[in-house]
C-alpha atoms as a PDB file:
ATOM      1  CA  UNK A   1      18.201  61.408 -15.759  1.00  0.00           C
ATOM      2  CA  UNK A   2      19.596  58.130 -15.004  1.00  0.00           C
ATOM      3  CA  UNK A   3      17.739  54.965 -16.112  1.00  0.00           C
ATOM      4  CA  UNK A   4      17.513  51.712 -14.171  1.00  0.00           C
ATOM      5  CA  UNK A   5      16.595  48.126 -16.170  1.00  0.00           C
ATOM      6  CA  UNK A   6      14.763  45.873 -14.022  1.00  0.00           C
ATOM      7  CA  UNK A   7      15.179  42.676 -14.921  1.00  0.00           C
ATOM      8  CA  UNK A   8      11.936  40.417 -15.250  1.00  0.00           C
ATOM      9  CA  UNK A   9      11.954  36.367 -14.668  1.00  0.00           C
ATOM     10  CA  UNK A  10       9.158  34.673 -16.360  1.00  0.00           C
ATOM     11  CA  UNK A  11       6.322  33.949 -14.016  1.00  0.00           C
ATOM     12  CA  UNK A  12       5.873  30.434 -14.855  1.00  0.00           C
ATOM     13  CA  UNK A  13       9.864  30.027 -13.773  1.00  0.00           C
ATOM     14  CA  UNK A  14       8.557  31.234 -10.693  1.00  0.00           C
ATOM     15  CA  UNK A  15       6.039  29.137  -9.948  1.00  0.00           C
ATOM     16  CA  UNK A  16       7.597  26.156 -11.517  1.00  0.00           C
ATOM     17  CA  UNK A  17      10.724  26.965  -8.902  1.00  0.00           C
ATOM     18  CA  UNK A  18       7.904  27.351  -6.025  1.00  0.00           C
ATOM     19  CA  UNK A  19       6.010  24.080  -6.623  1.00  0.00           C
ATOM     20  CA  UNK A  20       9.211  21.761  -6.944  1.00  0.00           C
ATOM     21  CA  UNK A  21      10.968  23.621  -3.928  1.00  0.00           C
ATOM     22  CA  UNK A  22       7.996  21.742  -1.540  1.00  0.00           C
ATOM     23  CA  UNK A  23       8.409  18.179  -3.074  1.00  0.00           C
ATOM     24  CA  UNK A  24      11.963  17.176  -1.244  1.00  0.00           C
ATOM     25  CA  UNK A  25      12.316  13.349  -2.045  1.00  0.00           C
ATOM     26  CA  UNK A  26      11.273  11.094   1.345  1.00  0.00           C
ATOM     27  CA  UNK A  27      12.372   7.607   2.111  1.00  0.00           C
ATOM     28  CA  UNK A  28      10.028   5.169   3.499  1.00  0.00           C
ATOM     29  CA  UNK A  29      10.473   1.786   4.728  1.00  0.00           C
ATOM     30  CA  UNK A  30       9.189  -1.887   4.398  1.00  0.00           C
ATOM     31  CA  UNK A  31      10.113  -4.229   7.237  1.00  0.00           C
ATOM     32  CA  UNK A  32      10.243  -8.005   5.919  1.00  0.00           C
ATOM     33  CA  UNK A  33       9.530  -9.834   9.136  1.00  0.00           C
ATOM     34  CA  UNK A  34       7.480 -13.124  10.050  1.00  0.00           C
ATOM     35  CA  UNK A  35       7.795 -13.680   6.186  1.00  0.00           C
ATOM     36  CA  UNK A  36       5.853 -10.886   5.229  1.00  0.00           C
ATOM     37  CA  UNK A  37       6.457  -7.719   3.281  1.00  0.00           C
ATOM     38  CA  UNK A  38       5.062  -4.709   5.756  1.00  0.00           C
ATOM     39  CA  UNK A  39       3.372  -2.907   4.510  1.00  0.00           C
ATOM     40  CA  UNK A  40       2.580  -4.639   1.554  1.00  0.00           C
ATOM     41  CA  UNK A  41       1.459  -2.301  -0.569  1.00  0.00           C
ATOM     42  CA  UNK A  42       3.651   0.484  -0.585  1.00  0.00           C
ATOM     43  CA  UNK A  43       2.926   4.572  -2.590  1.00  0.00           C
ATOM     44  CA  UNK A  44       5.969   6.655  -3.254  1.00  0.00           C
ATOM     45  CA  UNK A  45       6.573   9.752  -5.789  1.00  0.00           C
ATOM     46  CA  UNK A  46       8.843   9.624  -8.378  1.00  0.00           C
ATOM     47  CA  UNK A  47      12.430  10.336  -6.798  1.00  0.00           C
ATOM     48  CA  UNK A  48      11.440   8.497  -3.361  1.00  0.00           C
ATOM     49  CA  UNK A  49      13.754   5.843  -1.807  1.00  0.00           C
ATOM     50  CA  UNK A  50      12.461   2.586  -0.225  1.00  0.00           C
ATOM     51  CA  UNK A  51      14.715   0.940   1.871  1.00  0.00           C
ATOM     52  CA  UNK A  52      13.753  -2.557   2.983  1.00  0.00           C
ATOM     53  CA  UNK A  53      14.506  -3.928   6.430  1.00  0.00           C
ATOM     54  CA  UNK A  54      14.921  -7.632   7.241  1.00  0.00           C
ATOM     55  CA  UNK A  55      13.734  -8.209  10.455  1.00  0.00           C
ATOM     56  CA  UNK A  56      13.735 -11.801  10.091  1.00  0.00           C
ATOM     57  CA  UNK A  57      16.484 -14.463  10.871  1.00  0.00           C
ATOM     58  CA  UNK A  58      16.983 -15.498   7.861  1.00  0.00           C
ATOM     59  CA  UNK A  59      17.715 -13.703   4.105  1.00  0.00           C
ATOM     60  CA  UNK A  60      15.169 -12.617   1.824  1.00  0.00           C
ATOM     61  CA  UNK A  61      14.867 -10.719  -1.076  1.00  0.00           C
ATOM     62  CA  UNK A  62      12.869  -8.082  -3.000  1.00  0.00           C
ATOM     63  CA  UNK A  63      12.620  -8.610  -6.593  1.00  0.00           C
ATOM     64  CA  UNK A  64      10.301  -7.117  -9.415  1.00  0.00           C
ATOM     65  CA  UNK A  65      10.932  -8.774 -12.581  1.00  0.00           C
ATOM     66  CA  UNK A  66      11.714  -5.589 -14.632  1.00  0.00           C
ATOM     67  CA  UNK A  67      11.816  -3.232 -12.058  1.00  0.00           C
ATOM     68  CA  UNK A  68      14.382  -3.786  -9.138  1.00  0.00           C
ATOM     69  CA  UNK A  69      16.263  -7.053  -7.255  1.00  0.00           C
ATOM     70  CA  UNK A  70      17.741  -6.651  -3.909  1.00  0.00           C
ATOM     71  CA  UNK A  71      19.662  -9.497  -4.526  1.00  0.00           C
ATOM     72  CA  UNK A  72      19.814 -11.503  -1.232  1.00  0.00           C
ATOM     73  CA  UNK A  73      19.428  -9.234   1.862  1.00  0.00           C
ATOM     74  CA  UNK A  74      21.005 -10.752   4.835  1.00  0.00           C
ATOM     75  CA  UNK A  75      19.017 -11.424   8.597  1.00  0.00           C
ATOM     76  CA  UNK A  76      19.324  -7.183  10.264  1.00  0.00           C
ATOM     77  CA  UNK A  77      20.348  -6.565   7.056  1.00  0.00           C
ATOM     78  CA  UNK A  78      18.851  -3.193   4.567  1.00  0.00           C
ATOM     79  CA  UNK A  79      18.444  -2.534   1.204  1.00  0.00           C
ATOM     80  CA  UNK A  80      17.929   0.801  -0.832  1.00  0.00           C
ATOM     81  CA  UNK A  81      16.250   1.452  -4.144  1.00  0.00           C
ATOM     82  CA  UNK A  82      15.436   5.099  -5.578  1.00  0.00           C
ATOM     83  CA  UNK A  83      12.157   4.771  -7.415  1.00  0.00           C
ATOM     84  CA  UNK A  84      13.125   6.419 -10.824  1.00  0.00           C
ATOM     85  CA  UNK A  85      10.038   5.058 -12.933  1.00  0.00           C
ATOM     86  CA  UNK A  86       6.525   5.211 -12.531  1.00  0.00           C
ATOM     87  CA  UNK A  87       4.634   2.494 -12.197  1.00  0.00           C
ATOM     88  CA  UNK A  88       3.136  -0.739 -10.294  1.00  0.00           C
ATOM     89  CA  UNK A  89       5.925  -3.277  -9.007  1.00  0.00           C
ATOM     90  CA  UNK A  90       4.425  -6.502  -8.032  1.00  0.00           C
ATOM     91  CA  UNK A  91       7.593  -7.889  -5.887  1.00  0.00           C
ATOM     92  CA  UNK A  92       8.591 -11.275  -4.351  1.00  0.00           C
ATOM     93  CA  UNK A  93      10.952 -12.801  -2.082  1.00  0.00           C
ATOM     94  CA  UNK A  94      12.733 -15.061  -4.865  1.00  0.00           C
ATOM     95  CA  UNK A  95      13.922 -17.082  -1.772  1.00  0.00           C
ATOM     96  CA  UNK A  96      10.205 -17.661  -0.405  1.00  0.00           C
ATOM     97  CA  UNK A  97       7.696 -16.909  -3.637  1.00  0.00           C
ATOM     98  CA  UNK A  98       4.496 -16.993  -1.025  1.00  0.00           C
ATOM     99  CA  UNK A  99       6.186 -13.485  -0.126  1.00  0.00           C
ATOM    100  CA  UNK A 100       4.350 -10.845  -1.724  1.00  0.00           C
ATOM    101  CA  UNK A 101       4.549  -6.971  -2.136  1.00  0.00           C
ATOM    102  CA  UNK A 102       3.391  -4.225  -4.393  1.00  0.00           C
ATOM    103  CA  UNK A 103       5.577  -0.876  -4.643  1.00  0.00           C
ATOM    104  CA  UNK A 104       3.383   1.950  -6.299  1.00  0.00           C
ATOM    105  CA  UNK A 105       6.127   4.617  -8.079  1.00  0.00           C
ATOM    106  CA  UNK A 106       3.590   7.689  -8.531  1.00  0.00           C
END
């Protein structure tokens, strides 16, 4: 008589490999336009990228002292950031500092 070894994965592999599988990293989008961050608070997860739009005629830019800085992003132009750290960004336009924005990294 023959015997076959089944191998065995560890359940919690399994479920840890099941609950990640559903969590594919999303970008969303904030559209400076009329000088105004929109929306201006913005939630993301961990691993997210936010890519901001400039609608308006003119540059702007999105900066978080600590966190990110777009640099200036040209009139039509776009700008990408992958959120890597948790935490609350209070952002401004360093061009316009009435311009204000809050990017939640959950």
């Amino acid at each position: 008589m023959s015997r076959k070894y089944i191998r065995v994965v560890p359940m919690l592999a399994v479920l840890a490999l099941a609950s990640t599988a559903g969590q594919a990293a999303e970008t969303k989008t904030v559209t400076i336009e009329n000088l105004k961050f929109q929306p201006a608070t913005l939630s993301v997860k961990q691993g997210d990228t936010v890519v901001w739009k400039n609608a308006d005629l003119f540059p702007h830019t999105a900066t978080a002292p600590g966190g990110f800085d777009s640099k200036e992003i040209a009139a039509n132009g776009t700008w990408k950031f992958t959120a890597k750290k948790k935490g609350t960004f209070q952002y401004i336009c360093t061009l316009h500092p009435t311009m204000k924005g809050t990017l939640v990294v959950k």
